[in-house]
PDB file of N, CA and C in Angstrom:
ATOM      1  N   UNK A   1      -6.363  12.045  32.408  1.00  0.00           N
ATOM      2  CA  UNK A   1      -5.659  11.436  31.292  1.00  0.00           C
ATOM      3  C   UNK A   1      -5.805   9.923  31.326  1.00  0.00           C
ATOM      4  N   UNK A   2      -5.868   9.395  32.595  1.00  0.00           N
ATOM      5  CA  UNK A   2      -6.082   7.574  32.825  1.00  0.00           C
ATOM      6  C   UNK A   2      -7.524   7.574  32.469  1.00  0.00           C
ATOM      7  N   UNK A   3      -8.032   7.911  33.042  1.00  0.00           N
ATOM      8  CA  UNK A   3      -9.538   7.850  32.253  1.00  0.00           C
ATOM      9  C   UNK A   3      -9.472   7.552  30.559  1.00  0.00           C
ATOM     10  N   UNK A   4      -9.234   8.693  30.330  1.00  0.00           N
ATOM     11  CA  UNK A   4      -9.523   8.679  28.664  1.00  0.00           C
ATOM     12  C   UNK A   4      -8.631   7.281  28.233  1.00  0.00           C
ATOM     13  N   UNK A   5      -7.551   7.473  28.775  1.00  0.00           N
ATOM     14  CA  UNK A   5      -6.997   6.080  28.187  1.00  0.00           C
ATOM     15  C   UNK A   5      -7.465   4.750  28.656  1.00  0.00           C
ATOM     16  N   UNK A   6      -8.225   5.054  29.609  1.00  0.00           N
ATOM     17  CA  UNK A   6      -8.988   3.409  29.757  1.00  0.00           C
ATOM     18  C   UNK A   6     -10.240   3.531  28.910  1.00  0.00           C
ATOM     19  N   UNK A   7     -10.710   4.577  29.168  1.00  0.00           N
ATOM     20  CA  UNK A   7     -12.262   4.387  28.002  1.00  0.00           C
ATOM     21  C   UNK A   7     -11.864   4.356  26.714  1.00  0.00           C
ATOM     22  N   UNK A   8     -10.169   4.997  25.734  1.00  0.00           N
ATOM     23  CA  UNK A   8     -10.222   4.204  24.644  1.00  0.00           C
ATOM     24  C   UNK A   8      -9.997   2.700  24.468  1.00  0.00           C
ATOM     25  N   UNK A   9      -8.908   2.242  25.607  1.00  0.00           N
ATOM     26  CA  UNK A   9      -8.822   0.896  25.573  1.00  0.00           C
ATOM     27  C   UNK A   9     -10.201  -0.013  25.498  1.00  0.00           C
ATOM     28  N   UNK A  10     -11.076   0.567  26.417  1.00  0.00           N
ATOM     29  CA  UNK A  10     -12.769  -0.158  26.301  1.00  0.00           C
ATOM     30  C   UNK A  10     -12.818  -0.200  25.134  1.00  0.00           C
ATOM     31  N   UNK A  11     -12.835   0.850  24.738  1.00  0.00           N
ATOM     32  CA  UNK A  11     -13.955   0.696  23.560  1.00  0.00           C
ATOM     33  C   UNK A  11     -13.414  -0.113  22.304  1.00  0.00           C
ATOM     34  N   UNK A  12     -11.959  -0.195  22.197  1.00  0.00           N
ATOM     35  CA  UNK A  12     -11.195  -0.893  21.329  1.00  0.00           C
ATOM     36  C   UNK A  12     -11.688  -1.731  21.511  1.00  0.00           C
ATOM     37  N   UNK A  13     -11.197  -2.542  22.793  1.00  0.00           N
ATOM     38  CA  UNK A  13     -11.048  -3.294  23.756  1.00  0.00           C
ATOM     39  C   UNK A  13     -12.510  -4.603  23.199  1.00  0.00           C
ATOM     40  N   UNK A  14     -13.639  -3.847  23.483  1.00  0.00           N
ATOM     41  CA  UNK A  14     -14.886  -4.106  23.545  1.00  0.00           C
ATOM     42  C   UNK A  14     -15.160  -4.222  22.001  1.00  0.00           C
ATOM     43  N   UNK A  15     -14.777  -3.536  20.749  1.00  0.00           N
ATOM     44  CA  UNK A  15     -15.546  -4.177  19.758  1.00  0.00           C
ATOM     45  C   UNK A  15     -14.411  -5.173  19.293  1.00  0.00           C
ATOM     46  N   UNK A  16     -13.338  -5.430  19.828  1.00  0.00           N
ATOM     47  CA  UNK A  16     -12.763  -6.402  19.414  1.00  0.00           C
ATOM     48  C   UNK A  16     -12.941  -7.735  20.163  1.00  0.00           C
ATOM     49  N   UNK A  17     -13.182  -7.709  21.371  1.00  0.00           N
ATOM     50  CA  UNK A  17     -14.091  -8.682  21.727  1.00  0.00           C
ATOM     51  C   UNK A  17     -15.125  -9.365  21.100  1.00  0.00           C
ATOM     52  N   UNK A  18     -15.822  -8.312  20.701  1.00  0.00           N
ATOM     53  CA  UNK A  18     -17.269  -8.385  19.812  1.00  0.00           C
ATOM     54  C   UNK A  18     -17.202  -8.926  18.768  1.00  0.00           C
ATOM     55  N   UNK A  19     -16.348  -8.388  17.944  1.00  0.00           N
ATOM     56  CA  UNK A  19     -16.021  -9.596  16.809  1.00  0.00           C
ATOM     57  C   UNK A  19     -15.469 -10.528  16.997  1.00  0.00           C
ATOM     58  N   UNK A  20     -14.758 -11.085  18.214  1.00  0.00           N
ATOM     59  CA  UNK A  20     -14.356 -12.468  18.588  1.00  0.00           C
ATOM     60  C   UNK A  20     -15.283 -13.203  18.848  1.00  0.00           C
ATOM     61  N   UNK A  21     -16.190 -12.717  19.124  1.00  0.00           N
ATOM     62  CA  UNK A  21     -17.413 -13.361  20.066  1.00  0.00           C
ATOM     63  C   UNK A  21     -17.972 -14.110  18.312  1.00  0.00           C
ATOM     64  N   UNK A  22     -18.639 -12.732  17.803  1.00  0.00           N
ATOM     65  CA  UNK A  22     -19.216 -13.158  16.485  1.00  0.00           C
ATOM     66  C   UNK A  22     -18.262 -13.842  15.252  1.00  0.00           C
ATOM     67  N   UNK A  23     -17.301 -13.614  15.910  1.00  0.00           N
ATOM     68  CA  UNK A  23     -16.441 -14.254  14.494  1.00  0.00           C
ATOM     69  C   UNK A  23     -15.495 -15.086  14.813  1.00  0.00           C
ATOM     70  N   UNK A  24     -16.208 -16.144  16.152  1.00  0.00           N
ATOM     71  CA  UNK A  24     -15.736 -17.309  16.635  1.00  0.00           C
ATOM     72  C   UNK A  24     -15.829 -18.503  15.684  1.00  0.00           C
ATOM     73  N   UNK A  25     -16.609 -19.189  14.700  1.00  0.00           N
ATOM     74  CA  UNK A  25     -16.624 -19.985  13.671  1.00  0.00           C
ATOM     75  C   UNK A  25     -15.399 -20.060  12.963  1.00  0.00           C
ATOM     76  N   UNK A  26     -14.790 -21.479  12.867  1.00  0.00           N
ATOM     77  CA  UNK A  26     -13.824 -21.377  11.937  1.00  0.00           C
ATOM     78  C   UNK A  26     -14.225 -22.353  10.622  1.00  0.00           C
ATOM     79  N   UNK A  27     -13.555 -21.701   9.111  1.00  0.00           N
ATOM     80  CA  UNK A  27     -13.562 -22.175   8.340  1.00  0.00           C
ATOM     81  C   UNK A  27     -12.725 -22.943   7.577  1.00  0.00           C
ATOM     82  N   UNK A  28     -12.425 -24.183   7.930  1.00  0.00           N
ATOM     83  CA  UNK A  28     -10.970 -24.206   7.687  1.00  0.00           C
ATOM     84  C   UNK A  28     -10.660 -24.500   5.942  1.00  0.00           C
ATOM     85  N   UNK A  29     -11.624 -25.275   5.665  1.00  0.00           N
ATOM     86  CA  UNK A  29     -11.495 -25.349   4.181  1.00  0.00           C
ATOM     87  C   UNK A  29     -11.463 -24.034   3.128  1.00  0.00           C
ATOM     88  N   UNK A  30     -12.758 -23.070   4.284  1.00  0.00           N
ATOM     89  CA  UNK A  30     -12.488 -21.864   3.281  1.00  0.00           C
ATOM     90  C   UNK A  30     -11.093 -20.970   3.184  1.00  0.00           C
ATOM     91  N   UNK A  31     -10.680 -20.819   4.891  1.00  0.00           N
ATOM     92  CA  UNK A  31      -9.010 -20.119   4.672  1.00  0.00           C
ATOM     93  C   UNK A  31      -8.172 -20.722   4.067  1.00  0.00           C
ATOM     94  N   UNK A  32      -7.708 -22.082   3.686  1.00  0.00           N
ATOM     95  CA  UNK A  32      -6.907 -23.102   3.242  1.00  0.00           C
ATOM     96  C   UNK A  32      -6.820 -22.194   1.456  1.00  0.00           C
ATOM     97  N   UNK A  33      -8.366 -22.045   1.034  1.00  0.00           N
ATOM     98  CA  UNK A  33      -8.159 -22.083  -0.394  1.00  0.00           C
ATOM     99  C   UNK A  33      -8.374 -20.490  -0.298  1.00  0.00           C
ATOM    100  N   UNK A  34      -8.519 -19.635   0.386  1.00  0.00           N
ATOM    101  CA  UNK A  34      -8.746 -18.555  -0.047  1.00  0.00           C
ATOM    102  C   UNK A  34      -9.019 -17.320   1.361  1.00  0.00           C
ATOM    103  N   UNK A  35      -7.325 -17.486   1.413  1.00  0.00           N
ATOM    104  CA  UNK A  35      -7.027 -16.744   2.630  1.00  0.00           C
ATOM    105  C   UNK A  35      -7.164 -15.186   2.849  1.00  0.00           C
ATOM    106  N   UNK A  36      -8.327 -15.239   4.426  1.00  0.00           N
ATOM    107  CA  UNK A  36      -8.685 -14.105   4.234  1.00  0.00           C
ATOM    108  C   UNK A  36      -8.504 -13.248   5.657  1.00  0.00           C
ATOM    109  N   UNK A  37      -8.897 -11.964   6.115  1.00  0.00           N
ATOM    110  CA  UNK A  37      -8.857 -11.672   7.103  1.00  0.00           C
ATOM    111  C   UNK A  37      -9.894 -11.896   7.729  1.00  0.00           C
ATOM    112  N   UNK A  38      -9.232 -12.243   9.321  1.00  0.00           N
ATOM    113  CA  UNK A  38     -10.320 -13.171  10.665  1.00  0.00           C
ATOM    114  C   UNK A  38     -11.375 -11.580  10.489  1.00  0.00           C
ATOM    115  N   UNK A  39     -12.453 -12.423  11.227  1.00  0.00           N
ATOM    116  CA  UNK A  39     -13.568 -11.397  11.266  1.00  0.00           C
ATOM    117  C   UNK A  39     -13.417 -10.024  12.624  1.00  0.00           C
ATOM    118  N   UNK A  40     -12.123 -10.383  13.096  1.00  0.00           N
ATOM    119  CA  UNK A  40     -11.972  -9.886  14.410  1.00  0.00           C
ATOM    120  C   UNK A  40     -11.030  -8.628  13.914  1.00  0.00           C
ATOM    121  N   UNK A  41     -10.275  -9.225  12.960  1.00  0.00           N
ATOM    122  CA  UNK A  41      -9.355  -7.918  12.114  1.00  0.00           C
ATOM    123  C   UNK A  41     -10.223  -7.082  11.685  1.00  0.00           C
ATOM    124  N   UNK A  42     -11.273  -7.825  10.620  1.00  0.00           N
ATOM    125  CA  UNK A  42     -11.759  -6.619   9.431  1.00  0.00           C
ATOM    126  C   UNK A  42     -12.979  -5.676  10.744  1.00  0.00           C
ATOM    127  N   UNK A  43     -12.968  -6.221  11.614  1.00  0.00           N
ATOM    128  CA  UNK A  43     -14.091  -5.123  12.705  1.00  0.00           C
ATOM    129  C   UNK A  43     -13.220  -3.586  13.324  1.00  0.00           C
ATOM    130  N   UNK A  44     -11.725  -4.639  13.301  1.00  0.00           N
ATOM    131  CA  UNK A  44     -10.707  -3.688  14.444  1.00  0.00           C
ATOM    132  C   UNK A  44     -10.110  -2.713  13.227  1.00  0.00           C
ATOM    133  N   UNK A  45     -10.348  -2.880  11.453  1.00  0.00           N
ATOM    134  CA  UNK A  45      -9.955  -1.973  10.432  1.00  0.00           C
ATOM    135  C   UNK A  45     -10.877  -1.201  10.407  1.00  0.00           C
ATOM    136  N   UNK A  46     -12.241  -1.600  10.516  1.00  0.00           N
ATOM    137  CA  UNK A  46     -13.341  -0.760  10.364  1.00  0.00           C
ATOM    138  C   UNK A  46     -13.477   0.211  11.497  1.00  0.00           C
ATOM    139  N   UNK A  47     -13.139  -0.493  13.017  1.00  0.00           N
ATOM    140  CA  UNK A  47     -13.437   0.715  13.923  1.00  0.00           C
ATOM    141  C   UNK A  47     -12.443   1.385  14.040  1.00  0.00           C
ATOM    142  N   UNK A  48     -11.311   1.077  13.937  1.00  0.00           N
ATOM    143  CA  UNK A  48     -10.204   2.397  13.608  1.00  0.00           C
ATOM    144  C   UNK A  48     -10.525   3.393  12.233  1.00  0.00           C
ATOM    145  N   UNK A  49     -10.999   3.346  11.294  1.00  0.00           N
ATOM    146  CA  UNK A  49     -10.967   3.916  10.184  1.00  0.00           C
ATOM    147  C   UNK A  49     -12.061   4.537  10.547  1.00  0.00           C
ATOM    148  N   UNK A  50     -12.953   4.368  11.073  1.00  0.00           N
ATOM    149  CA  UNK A  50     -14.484   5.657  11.874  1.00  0.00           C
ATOM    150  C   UNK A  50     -13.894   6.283  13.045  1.00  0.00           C
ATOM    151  N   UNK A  51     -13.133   5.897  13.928  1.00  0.00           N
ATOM    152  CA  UNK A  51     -12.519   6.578  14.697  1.00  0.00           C
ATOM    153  C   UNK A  51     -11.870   7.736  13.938  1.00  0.00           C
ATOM    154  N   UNK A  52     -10.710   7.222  12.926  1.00  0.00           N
ATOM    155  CA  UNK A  52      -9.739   8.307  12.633  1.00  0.00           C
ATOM    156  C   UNK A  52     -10.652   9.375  12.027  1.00  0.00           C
ATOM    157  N   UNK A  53     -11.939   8.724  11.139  1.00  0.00           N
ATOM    158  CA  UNK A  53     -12.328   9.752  10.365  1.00  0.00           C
ATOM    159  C   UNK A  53     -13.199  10.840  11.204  1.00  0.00           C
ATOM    160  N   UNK A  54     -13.384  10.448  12.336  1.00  0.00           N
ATOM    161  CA  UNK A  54     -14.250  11.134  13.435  1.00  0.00           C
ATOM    162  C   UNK A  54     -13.205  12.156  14.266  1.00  0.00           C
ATOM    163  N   UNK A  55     -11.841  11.851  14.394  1.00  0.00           N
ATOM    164  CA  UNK A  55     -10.762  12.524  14.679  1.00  0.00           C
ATOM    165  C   UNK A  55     -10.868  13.900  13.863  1.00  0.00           C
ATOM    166  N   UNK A  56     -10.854  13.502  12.361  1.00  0.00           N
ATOM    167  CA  UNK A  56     -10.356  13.978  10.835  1.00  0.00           C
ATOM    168  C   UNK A  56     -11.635  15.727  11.422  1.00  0.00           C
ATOM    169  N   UNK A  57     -12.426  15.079  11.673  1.00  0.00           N
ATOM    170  CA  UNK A  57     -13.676  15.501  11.392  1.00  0.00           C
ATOM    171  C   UNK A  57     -13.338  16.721  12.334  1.00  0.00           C
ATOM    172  N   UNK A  58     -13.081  16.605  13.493  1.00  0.00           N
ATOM    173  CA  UNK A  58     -13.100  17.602  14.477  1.00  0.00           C
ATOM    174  C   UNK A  58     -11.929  17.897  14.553  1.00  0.00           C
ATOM    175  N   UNK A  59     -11.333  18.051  13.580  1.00  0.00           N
ATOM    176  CA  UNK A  59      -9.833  18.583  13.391  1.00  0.00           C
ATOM    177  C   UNK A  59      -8.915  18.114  14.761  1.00  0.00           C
ATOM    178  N   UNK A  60      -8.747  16.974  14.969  1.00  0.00           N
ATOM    179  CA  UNK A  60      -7.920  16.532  16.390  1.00  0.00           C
ATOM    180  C   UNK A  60      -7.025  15.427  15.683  1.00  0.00           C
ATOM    181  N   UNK A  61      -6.798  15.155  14.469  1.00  0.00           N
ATOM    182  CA  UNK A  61      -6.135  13.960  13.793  1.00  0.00           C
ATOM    183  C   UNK A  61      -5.291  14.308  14.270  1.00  0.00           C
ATOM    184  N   UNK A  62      -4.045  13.283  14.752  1.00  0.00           N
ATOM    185  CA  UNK A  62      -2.637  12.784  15.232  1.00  0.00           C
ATOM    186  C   UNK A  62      -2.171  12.099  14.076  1.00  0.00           C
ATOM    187  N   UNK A  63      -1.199  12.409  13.845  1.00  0.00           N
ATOM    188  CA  UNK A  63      -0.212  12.184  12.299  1.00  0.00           C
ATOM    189  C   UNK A  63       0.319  10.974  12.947  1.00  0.00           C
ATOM    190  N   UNK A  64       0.283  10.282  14.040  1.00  0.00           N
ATOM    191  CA  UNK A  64       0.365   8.647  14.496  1.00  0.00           C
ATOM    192  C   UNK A  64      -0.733   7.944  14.074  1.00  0.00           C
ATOM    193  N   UNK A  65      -2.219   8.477  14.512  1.00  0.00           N
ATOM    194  CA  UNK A  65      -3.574   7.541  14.117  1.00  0.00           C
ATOM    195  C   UNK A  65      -3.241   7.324  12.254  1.00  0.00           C
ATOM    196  N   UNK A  66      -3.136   8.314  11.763  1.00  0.00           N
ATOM    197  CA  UNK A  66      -2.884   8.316  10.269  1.00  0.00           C
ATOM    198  C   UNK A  66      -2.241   7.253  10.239  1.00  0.00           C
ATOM    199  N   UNK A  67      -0.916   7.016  10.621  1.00  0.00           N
ATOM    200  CA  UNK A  67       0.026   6.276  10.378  1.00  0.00           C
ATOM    201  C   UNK A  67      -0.280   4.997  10.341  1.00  0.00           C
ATOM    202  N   UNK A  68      -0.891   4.642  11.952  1.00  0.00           N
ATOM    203  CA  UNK A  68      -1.130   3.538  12.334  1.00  0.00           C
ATOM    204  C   UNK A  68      -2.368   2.834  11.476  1.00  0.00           C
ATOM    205  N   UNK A  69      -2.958   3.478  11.149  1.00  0.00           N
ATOM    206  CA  UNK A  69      -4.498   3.374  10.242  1.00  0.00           C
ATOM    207  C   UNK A  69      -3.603   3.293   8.789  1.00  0.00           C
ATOM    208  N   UNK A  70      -2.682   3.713   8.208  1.00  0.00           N
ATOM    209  CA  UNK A  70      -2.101   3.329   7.294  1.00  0.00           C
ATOM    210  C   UNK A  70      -1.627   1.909   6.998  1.00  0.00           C
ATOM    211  N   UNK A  71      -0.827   1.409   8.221  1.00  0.00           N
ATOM    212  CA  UNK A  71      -0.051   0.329   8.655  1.00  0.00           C
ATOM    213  C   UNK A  71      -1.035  -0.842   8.845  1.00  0.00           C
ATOM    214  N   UNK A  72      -2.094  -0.609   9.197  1.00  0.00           N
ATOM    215  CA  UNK A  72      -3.039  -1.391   9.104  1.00  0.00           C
ATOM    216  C   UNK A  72      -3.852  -1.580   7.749  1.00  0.00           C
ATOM    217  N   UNK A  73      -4.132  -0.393   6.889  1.00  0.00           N
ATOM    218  CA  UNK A  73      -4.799  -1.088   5.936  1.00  0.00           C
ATOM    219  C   UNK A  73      -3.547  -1.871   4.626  1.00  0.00           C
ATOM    220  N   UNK A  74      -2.284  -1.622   5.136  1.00  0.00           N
ATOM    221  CA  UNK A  74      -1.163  -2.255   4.426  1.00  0.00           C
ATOM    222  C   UNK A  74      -1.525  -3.988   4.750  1.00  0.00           C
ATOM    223  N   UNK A  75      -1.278  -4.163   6.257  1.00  0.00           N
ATOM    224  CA  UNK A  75      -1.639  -5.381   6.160  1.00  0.00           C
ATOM    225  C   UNK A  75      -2.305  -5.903   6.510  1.00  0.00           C
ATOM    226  N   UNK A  76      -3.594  -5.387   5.862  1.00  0.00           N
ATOM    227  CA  UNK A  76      -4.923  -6.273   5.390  1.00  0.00           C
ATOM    228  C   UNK A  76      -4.756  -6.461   3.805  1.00  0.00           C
ATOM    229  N   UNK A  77      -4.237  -5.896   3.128  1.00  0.00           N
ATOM    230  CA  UNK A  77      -3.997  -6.449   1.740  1.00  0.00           C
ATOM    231  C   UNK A  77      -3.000  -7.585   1.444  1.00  0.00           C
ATOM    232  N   UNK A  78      -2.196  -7.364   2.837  1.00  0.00           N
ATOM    233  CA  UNK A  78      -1.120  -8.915   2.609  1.00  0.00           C
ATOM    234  C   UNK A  78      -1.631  -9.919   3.408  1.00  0.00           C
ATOM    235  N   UNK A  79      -3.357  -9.465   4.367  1.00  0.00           N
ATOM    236  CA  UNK A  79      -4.010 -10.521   4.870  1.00  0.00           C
ATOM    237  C   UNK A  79      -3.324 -10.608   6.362  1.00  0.00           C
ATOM    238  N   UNK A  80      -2.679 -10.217   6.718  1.00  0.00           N
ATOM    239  CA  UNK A  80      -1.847 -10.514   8.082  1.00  0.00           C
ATOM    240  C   UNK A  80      -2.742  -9.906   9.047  1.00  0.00           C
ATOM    241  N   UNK A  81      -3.839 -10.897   9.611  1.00  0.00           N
ATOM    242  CA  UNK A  81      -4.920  -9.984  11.173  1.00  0.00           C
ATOM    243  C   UNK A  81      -4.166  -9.936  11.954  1.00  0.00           C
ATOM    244  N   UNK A  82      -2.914 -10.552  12.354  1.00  0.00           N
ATOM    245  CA  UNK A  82      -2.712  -9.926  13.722  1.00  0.00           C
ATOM    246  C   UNK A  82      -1.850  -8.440  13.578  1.00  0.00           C
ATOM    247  N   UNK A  83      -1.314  -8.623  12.368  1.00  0.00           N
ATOM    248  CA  UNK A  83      -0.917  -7.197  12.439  1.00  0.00           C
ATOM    249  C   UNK A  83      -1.747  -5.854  12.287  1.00  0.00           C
ATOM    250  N   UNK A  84      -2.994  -6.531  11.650  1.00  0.00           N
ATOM    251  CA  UNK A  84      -4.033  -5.410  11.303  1.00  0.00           C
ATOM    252  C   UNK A  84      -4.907  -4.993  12.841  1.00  0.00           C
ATOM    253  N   UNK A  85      -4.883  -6.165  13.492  1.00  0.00           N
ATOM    254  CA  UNK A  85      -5.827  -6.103  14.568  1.00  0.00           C
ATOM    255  C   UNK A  85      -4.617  -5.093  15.485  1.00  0.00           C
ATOM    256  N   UNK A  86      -3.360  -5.212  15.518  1.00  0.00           N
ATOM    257  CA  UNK A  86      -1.942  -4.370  16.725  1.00  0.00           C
ATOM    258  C   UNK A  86      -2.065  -2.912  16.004  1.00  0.00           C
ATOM    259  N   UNK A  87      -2.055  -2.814  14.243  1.00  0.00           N
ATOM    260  CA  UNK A  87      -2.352  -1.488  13.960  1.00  0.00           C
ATOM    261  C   UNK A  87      -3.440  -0.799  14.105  1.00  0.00           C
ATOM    262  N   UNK A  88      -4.563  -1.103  14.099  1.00  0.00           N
ATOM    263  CA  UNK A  88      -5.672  -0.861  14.268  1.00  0.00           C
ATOM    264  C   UNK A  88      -5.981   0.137  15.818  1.00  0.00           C
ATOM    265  N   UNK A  89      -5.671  -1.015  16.504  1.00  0.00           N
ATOM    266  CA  UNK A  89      -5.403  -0.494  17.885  1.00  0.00           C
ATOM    267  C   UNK A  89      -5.005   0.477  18.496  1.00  0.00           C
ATOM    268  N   UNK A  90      -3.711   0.788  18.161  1.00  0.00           N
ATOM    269  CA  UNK A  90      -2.875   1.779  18.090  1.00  0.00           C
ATOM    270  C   UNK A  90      -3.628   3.356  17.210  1.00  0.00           C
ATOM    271  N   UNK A  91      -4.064   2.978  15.958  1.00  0.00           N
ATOM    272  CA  UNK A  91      -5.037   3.913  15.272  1.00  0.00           C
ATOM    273  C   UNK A  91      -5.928   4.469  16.188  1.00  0.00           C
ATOM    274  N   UNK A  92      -6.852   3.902  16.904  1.00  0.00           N
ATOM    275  CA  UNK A  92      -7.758   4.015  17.377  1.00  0.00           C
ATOM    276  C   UNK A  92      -7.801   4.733  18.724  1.00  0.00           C
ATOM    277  N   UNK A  93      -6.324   4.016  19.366  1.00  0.00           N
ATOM    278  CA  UNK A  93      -5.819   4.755  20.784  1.00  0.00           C
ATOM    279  C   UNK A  93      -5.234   6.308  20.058  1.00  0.00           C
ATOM    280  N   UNK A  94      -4.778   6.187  19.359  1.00  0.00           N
ATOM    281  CA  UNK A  94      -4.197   7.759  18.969  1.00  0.00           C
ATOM    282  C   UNK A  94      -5.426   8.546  18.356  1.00  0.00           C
ATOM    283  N   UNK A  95      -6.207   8.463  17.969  1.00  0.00           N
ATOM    284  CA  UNK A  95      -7.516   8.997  17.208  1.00  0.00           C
ATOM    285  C   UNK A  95      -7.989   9.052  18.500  1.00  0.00           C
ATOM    286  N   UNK A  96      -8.499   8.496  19.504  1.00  0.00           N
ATOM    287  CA  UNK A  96      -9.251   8.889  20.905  1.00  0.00           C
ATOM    288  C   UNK A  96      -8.703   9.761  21.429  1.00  0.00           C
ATOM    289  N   UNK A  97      -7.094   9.766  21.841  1.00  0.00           N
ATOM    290  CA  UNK A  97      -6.358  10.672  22.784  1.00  0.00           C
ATOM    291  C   UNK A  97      -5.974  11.668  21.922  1.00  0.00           C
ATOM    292  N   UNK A  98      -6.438  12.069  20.539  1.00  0.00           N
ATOM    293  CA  UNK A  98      -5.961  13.696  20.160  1.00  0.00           C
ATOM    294  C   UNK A  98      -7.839  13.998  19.872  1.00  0.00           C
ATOM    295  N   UNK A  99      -8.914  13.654  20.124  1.00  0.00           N
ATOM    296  CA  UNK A  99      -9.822  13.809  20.563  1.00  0.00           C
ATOM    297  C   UNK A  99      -9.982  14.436  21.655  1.00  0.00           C
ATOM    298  N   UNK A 100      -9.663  13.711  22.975  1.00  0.00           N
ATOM    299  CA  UNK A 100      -9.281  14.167  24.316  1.00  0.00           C
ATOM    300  C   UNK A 100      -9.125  15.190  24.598  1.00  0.00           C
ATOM    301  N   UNK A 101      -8.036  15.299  23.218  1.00  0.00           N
ATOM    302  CA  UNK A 101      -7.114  16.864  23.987  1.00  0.00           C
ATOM    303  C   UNK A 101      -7.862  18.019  23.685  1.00  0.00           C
ATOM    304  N   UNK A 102      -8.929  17.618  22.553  1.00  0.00           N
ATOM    305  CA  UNK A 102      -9.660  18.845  22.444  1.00  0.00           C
ATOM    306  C   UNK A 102     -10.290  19.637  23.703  1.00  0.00           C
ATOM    307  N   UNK A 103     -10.099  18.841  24.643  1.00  0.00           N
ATOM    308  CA  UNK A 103     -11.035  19.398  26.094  1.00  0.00           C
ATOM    309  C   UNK A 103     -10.018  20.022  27.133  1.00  0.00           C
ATOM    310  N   UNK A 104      -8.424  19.841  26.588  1.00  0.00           N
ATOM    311  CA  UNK A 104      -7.461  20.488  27.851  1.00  0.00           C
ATOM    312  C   UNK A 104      -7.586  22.175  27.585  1.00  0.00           C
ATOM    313  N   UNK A 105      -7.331  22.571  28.549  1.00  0.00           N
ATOM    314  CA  UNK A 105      -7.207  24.228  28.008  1.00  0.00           C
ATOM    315  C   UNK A 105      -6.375  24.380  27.983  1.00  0.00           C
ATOM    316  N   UNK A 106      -6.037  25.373  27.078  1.00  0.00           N
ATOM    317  CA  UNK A 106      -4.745  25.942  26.227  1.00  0.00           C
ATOM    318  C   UNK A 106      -3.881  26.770  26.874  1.00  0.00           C
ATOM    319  N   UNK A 107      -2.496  26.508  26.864  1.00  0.00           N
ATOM    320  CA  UNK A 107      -1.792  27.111  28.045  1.00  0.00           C
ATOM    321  C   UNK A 107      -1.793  28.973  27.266  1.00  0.00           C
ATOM    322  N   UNK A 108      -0.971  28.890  28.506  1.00  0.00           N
ATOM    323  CA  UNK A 108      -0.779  30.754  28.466  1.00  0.00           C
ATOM    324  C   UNK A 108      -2.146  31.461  29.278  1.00  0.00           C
ATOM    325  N   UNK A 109      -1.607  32.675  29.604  1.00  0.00           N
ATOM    326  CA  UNK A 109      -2.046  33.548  30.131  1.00  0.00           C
ATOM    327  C   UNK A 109      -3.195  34.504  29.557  1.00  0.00           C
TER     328      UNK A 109
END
C-alpha cells in the first residue's frame, strides 16, 4: 500500500515539478492585465483529468477523484492555481489508489 502511495505521489509529484521547471518564466505585465493560470496548475488539471479518465476507463473511479477533479476544474475558472494545483493532487492520488485496488484480492472464501 506505501508503495503505491509513493509511486502516486512521484508521479504527481514529478509532472508538477515539470511544469515548474518549464513554466519557470514570469510574465508580469501579461498576469497584471489578463490573469491567468500558472503553467504548473494547467499541467497538474491536465494530469489529473487523464488520470481520472484512465480510472473511469477501468472501472476503478473513486467518487473522491471525481470530486477532487471537480474542485479543481471550479477553480481554474476563478483562476486560483494554488487551489487547482491542492485539487488536482488529491484527484490524482485518489484516481491512482482506486486503480491499485484493482490488484487486491477480493475477500471471502
Amino acid at each position: 500500500m506505501n508503495v503505491l502511495r509513493i509511486a502516486a505521489r512521484m508521479a504527481v509529484g514529478g509532472s508538477l515539478l515539470l511544469g515548474g521547471v518549464l513554466g519557470s518564466g514570469v510574465h508580469a505585465a501579461d498576469d497584471a492585465a489578463n490573469p491567468s493560470l500558472t503553467d504548473e496548475a494547467s499541467l497538474a488539471l491536465a494530469n489529473a483529468t487523464s488520470v481520472v479518465e484512465k480510472a473511469k476507463v477501468k472501472g476503478a473511479l473513486w467518487t473522491t477523484a471525481t470530486g477532487a477533479l471537480t474542485q479543481a476544474q471550479e477553480a481554474a475558472k476563478k483562476q486560483d492555481s494554488a487551489a487547482v494545483i491542492q485539487h488536482a493532487a488529491v484527484a490524482s492520488e485518489q484516481a491512482f489508489l482506486g486503480m491499485a485496488q484493482l490488484g487486491y484480492p477480493l475477500m471471502g472464501n
